[in-house]
PDB file of N, CA and C in Angstrom:
ATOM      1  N   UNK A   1       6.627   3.315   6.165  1.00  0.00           N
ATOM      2  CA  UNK A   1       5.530   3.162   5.250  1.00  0.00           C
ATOM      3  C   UNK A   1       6.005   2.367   4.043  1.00  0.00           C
ATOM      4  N   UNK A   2       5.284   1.162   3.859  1.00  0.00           N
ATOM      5  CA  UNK A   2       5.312   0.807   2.362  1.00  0.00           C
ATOM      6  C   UNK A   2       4.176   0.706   1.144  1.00  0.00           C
ATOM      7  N   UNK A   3       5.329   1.583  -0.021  1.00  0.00           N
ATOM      8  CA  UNK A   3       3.694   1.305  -1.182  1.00  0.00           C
ATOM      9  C   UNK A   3       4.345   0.429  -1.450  1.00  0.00           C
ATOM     10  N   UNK A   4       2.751  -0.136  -2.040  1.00  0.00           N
ATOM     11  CA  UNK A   4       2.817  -1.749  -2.879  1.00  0.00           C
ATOM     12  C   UNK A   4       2.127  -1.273  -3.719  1.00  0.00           C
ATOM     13  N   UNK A   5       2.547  -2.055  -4.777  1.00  0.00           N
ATOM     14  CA  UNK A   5       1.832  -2.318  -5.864  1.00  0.00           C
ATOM     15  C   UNK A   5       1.051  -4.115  -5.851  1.00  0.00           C
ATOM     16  N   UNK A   6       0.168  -4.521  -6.555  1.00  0.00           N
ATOM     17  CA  UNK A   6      -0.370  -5.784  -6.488  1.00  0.00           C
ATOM     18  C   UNK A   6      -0.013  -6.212  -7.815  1.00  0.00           C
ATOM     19  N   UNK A   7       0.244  -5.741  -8.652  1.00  0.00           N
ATOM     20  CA  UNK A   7       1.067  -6.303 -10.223  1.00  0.00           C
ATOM     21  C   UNK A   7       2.108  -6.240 -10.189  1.00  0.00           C
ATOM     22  N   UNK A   8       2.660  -7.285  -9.257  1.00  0.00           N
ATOM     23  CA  UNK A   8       4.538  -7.321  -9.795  1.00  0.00           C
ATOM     24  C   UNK A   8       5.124  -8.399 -10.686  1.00  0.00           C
ATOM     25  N   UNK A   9       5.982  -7.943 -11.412  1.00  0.00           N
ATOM     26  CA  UNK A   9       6.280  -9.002 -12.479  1.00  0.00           C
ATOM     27  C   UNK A   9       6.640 -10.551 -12.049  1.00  0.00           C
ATOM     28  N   UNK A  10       6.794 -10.639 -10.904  1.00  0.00           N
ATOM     29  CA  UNK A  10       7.754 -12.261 -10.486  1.00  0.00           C
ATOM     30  C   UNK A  10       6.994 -12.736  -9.218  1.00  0.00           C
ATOM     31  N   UNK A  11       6.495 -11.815  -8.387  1.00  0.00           N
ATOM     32  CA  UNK A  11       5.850 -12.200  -7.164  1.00  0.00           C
ATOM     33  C   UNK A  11       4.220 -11.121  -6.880  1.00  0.00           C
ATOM     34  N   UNK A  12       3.187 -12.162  -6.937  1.00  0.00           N
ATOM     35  CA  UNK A  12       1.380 -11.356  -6.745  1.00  0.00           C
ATOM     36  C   UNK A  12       1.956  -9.799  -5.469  1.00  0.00           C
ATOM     37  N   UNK A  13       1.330  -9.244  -5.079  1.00  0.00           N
ATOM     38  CA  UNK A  13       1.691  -8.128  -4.440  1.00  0.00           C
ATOM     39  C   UNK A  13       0.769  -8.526  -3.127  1.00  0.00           C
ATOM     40  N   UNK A  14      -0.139  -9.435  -3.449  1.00  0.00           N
ATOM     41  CA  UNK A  14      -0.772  -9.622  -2.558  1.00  0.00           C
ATOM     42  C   UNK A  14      -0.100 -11.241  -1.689  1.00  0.00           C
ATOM     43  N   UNK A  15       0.483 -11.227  -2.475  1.00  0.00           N
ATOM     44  CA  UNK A  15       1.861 -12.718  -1.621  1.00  0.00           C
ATOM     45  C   UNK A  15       2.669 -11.581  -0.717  1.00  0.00           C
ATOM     46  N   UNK A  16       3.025 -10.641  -1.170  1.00  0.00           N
ATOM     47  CA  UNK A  16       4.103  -9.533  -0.622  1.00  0.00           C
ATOM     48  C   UNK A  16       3.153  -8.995   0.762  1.00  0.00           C
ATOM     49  N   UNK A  17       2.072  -8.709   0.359  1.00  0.00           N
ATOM     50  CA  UNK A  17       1.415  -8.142   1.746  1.00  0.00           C
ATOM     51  C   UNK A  17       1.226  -9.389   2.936  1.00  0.00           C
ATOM     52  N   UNK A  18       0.973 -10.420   2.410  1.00  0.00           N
ATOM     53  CA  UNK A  18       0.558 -11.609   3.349  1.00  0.00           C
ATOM     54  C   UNK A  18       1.590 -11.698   4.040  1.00  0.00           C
ATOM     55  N   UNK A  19       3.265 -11.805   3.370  1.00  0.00           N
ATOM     56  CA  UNK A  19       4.780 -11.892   4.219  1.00  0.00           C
ATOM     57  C   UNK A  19       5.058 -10.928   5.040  1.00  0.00           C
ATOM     58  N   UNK A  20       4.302  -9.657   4.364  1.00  0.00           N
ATOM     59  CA  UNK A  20       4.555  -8.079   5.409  1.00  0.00           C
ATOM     60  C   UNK A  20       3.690  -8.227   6.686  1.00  0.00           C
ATOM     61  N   UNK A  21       2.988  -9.325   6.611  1.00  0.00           N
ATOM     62  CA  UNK A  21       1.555  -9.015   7.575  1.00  0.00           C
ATOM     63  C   UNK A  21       2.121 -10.110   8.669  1.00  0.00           C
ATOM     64  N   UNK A  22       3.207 -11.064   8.141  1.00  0.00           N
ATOM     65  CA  UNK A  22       3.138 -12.396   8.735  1.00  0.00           C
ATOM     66  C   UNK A  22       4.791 -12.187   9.466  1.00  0.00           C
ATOM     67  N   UNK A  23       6.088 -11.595   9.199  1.00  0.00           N
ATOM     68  CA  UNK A  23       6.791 -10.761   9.440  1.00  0.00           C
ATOM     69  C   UNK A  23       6.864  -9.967  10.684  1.00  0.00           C
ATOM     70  N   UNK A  24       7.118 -10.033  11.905  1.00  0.00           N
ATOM     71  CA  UNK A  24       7.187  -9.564  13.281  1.00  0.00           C
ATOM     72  C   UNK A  24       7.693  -8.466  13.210  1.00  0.00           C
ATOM     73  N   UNK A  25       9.091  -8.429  12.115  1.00  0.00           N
ATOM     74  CA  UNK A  25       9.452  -6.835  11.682  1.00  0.00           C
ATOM     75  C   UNK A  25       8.812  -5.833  10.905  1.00  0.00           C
ATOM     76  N   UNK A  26       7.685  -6.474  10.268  1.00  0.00           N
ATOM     77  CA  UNK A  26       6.777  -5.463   9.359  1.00  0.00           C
ATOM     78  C   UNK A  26       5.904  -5.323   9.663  1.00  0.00           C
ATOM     79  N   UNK A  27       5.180  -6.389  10.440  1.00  0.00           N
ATOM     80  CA  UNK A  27       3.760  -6.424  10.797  1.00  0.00           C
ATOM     81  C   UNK A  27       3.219  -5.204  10.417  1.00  0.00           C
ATOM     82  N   UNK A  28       3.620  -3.975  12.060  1.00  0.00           N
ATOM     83  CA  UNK A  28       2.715  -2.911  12.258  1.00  0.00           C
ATOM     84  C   UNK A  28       3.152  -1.989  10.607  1.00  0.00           C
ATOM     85  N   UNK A  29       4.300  -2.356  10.448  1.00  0.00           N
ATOM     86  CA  UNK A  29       4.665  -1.021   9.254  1.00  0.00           C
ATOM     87  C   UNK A  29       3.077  -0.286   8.069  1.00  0.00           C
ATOM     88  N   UNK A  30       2.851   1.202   8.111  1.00  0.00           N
ATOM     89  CA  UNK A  30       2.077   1.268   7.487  1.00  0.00           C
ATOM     90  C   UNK A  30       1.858   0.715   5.724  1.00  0.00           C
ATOM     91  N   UNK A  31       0.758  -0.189   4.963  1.00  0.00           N
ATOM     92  CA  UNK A  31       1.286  -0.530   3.804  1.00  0.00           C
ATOM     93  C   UNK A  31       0.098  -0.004   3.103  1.00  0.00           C
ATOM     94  N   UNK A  32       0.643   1.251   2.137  1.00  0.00           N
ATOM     95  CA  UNK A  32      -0.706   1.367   1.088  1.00  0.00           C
ATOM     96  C   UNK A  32      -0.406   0.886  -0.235  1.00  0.00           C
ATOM     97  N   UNK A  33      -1.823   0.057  -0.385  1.00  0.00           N
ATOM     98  CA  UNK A  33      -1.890  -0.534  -1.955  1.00  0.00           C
ATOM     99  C   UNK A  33      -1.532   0.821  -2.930  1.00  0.00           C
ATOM    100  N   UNK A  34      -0.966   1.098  -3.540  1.00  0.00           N
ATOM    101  CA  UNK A  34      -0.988   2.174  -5.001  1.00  0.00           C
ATOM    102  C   UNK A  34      -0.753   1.161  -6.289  1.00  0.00           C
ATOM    103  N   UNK A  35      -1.691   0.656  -6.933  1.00  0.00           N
ATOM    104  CA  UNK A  35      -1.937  -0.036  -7.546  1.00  0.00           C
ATOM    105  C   UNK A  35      -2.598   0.454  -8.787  1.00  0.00           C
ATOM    106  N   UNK A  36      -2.729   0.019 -10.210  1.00  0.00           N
ATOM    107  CA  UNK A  36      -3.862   0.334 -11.475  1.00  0.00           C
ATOM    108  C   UNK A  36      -5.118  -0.159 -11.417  1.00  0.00           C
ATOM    109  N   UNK A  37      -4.749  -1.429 -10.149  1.00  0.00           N
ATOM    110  CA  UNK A  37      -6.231  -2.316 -10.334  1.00  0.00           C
ATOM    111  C   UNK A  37      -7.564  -1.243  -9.684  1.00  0.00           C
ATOM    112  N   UNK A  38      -8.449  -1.553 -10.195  1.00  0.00           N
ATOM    113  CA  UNK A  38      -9.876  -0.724  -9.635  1.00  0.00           C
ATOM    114  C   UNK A  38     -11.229  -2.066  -9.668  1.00  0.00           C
ATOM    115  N   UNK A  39     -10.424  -3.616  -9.134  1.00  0.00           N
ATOM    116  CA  UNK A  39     -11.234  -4.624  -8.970  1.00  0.00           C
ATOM    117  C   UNK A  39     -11.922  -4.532  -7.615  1.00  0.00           C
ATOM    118  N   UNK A  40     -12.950  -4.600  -7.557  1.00  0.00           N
ATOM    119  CA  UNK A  40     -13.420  -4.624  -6.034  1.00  0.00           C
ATOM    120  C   UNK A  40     -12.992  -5.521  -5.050  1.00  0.00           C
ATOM    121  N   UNK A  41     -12.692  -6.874  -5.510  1.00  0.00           N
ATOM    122  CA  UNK A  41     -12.173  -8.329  -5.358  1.00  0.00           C
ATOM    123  C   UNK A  41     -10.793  -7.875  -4.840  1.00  0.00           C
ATOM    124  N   UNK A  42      -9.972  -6.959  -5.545  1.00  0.00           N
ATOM    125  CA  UNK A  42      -8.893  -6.497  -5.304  1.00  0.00           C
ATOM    126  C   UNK A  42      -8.501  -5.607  -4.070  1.00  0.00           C
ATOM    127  N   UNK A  43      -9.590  -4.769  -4.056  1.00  0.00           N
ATOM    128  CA  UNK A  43      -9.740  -4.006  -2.763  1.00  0.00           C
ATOM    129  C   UNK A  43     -10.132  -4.566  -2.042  1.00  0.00           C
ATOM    130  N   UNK A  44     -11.273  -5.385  -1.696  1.00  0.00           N
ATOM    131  CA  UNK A  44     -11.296  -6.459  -0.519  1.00  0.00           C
ATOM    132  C   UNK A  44     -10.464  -6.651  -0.199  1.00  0.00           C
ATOM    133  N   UNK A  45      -9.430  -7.641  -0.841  1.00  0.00           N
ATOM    134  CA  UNK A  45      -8.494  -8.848  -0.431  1.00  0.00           C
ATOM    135  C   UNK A  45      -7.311  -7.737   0.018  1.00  0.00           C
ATOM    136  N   UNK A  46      -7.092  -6.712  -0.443  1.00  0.00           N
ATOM    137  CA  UNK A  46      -5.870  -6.111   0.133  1.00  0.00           C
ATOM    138  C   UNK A  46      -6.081  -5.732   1.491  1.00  0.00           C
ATOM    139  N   UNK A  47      -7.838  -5.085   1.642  1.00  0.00           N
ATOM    140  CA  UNK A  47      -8.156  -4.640   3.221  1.00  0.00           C
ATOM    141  C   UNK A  47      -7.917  -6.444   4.289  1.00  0.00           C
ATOM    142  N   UNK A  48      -8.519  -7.152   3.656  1.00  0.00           N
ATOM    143  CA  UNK A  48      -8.752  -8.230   4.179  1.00  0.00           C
ATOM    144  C   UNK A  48      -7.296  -8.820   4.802  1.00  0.00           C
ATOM    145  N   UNK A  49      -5.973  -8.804   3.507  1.00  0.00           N
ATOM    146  CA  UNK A  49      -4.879  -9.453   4.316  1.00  0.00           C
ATOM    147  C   UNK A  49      -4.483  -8.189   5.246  1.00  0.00           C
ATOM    148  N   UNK A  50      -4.696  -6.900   5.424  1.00  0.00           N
ATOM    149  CA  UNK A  50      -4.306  -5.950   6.388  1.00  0.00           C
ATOM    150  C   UNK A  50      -3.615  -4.463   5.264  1.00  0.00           C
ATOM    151  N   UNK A  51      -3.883  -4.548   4.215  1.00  0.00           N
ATOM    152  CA  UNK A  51      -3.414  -2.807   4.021  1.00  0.00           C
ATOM    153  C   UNK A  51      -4.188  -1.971   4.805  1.00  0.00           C
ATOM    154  N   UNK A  52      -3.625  -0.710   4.892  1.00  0.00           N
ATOM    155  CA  UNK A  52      -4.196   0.521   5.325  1.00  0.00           C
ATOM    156  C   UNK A  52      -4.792   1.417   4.601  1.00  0.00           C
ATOM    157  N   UNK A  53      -4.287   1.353   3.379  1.00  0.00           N
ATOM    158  CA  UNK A  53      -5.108   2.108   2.489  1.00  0.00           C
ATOM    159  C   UNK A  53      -5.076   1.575   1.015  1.00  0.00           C
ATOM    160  N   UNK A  54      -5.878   1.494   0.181  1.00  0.00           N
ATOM    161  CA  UNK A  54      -5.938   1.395  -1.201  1.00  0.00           C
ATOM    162  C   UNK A  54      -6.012   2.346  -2.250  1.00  0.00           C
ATOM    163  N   UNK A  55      -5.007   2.912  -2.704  1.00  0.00           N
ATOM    164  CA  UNK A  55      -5.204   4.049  -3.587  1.00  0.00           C
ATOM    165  C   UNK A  55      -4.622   3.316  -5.399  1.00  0.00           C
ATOM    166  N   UNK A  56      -6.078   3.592  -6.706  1.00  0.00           N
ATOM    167  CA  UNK A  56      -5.675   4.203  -7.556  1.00  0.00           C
ATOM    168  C   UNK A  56      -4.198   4.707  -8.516  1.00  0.00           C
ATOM    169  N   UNK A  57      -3.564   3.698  -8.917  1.00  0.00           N
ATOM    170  CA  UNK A  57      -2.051   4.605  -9.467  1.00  0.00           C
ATOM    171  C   UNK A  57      -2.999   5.554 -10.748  1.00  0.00           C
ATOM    172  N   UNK A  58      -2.363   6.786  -9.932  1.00  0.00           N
ATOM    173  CA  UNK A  58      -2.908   8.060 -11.703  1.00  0.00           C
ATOM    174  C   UNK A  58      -2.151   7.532 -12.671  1.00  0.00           C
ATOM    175  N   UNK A  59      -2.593   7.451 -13.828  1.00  0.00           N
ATOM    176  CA  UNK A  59      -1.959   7.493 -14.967  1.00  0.00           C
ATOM    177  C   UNK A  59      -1.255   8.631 -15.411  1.00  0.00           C
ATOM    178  N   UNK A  60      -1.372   9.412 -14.999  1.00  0.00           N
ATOM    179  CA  UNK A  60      -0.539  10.900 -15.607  1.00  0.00           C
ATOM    180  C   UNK A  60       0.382  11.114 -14.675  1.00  0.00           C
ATOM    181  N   UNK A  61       1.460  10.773 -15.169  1.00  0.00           N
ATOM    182  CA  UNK A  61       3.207  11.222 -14.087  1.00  0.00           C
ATOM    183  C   UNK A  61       2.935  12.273 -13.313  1.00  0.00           C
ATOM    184  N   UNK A  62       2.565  13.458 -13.708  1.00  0.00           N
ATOM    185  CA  UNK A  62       2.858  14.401 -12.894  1.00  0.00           C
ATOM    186  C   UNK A  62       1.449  14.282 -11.450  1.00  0.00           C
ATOM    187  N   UNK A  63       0.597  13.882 -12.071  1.00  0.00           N
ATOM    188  CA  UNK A  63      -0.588  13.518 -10.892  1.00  0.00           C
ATOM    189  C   UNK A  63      -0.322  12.381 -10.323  1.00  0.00           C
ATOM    190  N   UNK A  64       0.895  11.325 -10.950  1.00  0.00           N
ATOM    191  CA  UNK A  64       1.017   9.935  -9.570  1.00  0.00           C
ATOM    192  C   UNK A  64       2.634  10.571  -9.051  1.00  0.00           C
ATOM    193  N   UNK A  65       2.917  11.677  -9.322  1.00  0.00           N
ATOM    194  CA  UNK A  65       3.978  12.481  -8.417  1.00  0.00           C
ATOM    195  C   UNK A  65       3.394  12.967  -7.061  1.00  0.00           C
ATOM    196  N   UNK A  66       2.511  13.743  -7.396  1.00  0.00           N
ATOM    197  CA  UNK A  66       1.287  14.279  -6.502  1.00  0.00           C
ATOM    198  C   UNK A  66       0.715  13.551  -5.412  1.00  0.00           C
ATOM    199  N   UNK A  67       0.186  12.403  -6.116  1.00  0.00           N
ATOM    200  CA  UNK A  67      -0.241  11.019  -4.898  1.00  0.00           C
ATOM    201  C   UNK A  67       0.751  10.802  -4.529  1.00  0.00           C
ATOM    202  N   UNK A  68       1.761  10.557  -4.598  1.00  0.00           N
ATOM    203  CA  UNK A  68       3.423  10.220  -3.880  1.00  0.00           C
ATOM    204  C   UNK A  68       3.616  11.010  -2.722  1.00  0.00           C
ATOM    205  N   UNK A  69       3.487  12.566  -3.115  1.00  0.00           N
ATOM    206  CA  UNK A  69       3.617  13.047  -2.176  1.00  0.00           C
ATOM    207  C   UNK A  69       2.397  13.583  -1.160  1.00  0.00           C
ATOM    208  N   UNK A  70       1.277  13.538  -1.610  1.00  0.00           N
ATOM    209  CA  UNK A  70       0.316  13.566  -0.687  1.00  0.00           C
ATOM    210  C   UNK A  70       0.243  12.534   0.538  1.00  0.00           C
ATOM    211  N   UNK A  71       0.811  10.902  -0.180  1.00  0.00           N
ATOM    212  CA  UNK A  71       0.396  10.073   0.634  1.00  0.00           C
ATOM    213  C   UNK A  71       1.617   9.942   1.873  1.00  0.00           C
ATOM    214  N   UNK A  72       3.045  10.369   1.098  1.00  0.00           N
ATOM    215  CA  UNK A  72       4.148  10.516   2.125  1.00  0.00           C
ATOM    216  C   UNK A  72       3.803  11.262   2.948  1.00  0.00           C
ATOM    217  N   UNK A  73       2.971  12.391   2.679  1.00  0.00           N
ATOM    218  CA  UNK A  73       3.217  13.523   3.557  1.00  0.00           C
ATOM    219  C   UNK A  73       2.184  12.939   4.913  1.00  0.00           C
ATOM    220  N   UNK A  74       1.154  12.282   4.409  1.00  0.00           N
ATOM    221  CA  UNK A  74       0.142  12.001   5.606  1.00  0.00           C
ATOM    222  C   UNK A  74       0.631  11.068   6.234  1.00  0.00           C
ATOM    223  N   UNK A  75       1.306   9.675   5.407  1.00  0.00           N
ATOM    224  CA  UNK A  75       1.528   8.555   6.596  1.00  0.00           C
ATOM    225  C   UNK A  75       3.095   8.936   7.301  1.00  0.00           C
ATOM    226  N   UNK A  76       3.847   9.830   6.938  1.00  0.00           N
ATOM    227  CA  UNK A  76       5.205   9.775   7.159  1.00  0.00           C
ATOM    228  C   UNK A  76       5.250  11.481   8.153  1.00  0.00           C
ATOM    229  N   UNK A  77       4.125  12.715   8.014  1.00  0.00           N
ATOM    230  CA  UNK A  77       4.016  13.880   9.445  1.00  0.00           C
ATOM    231  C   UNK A  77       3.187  13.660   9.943  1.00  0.00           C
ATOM    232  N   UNK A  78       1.827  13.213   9.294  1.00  0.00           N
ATOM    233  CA  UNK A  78       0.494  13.249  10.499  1.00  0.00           C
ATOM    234  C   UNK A  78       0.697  12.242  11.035  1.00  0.00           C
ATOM    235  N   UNK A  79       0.309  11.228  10.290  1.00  0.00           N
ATOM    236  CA  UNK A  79      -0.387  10.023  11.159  1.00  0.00           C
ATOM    237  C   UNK A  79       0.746   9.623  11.845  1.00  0.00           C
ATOM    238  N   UNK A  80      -0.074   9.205  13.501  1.00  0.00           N
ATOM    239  CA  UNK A  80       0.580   8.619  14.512  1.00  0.00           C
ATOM    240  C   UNK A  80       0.495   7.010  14.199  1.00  0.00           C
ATOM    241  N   UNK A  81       1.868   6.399  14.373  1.00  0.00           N
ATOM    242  CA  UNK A  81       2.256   5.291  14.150  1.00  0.00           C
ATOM    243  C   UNK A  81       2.527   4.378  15.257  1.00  0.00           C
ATOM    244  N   UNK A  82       1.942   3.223  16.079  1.00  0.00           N
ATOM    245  CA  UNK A  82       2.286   2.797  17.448  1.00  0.00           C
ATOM    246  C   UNK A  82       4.264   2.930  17.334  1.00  0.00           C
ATOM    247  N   UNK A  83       4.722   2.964  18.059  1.00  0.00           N
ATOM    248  CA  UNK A  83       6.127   2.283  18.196  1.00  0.00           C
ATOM    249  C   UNK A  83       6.740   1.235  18.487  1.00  0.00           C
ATOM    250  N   UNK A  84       7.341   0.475  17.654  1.00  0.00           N
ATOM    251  CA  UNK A  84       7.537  -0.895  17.715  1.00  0.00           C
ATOM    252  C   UNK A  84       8.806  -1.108  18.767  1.00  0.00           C
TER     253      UNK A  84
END
């Protein structure tokens, strides 16, 4: 699983997903946006180049601890992942 963020200081996040998507070794890897943006434009384009999910970064540490581990826990015990 990779989080992304779409605000990175040196490279768009959404350049980072296009290389993850384009990448034979990352392709399938699961990638959720955890991002501040709440642009709709933003959520499009992340579903559009291929994230799996778009989540919200909380502003309050101890609640984007929480999303950390909520989201590990689902893409990394539940969800079934093809095998590469």
């Amino acid at each position: 699983m990779i989080l992304l963020d779409i605000n990175l200081p040196k490279i768009n996040g959404l350049e980072v997903l296009k290389r993850i998507r384009a990448n034979a070794a990352t392709r399938m890897a699961p990638v959720v946006v955890l991002t501040s943006s709440t642009e709709d434009s933003d959520v499009r384009e992340c579903y559009r180049l291929g994230a799996n999910s778009y989540i919200q970064k909380p502003v309050d540490f101890g609640e984007f601890i929480k999303a950390v581990g909520n989201i590990s826990n689902y893409w990394l015990r539940y969800n079934e992942s093809p095998r590469v």
